[in-house]
Protein backbone atom coordinates (compact mmCIF):
# COMPACT_ATOMS: atom_id res chain seq x y z
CA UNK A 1 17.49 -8.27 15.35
CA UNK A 2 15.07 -9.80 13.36
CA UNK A 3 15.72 -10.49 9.12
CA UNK A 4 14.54 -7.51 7.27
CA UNK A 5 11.71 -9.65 5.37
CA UNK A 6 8.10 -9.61 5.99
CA UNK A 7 7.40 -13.03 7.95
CA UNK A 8 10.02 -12.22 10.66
CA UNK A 9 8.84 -8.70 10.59
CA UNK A 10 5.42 -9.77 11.77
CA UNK A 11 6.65 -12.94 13.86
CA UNK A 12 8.39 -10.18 15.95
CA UNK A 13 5.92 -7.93 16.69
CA UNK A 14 4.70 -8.36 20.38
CA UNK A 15 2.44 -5.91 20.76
CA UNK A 16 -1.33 -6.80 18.98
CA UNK A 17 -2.00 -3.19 17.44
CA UNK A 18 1.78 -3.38 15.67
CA UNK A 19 0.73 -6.84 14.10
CA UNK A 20 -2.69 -5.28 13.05
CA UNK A 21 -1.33 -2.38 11.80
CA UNK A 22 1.31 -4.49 9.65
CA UNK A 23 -1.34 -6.55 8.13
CA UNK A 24 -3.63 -3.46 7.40
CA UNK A 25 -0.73 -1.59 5.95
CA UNK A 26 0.89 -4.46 4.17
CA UNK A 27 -2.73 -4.77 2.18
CA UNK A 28 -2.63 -1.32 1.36
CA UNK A 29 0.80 -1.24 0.05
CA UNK A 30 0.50 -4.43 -1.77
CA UNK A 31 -2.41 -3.20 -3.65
CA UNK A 32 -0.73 0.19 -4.35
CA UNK A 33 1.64 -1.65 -5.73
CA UNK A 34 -0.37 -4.17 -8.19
CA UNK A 35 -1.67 -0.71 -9.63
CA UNK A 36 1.42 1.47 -9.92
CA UNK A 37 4.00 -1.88 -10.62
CA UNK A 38 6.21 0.40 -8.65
CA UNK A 39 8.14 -2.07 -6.03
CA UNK A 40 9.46 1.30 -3.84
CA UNK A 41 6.43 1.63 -1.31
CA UNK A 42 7.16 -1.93 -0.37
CA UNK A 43 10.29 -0.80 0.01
CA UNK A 44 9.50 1.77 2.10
CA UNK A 45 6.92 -0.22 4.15
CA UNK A 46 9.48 -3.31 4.83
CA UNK A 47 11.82 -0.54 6.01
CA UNK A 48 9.58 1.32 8.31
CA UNK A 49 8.14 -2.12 10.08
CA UNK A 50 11.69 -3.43 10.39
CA UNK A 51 12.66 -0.46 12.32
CA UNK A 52 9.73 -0.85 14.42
CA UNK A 53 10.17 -4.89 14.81
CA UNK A 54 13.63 -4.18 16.37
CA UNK A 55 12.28 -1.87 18.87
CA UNK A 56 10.01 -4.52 19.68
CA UNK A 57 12.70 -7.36 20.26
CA UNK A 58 14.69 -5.10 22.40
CA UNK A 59 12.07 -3.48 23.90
CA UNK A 60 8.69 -5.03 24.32
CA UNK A 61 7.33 -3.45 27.44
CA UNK A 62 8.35 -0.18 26.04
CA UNK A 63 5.97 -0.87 22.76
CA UNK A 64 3.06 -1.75 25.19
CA UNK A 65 3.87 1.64 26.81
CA UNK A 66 4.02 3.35 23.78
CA UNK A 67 0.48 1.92 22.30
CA UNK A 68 -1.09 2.35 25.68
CA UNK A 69 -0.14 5.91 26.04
CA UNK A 70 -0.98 6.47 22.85
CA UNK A 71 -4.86 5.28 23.97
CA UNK A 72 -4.82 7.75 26.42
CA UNK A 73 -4.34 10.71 24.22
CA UNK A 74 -6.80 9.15 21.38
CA UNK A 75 -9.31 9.30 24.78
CA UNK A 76 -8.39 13.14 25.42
CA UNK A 77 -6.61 12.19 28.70
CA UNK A 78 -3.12 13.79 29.86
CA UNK A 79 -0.72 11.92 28.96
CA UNK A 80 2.85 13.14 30.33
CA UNK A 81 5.69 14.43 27.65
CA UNK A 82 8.32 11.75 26.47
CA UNK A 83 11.73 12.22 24.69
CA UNK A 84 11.44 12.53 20.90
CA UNK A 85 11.30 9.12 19.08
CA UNK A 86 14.43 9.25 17.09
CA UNK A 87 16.30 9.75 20.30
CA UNK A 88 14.67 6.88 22.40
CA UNK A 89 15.44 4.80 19.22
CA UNK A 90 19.05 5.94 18.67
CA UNK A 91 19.05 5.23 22.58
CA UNK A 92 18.36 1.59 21.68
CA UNK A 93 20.82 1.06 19.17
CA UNK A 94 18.66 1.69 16.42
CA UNK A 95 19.73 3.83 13.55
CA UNK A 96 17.59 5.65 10.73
């Protein structure tokens, strides 16, 4: 599992839209955070992204899945029903 700190956060993410996303949201959050001085949506952000860096370390090819299906329904094609997130997760060992 990777440490829960931004720089192995990111150094784990395998799949290119994850990283992006990271870096877009980690702006965001930073600058919410200049503004409201309030250190709890960085909190919150380092949280999320940890969760979804150890899905990546145990299971890359299942993030590439993931992003490319998700492509499919962003292009209005069928894309075939799934488990629910939190169980594919727990499935993994992962915990929220």
């Amino acid at each position: 599992m990777p440490e829960k700190n931004l720089r192995a956060i990111r150094a784990a993410l395998v799949v290119p839209q994850d990283r992006e996303a990271f870096d877009s949201g980690l702006k965001a959050v930073l600058d919410e955070v200049r503004v409201s001085l309030d250190l709890s949506a960085l909190n919150n952000f380092l949280h999320r992204w940890w969760i979804s860096a150890c899905d990546s370390v145990r299971d890359p090819e299942g993030r590439h899945q993931m992003h490319a299906k998700a492509e499919q329904a962003l292009a209005g094609e069928p894309v075939p029903k799934g488990r629910p997130w939190r169980e594919a997760l727990r499935d993994r060992g992962i915990d929220l």
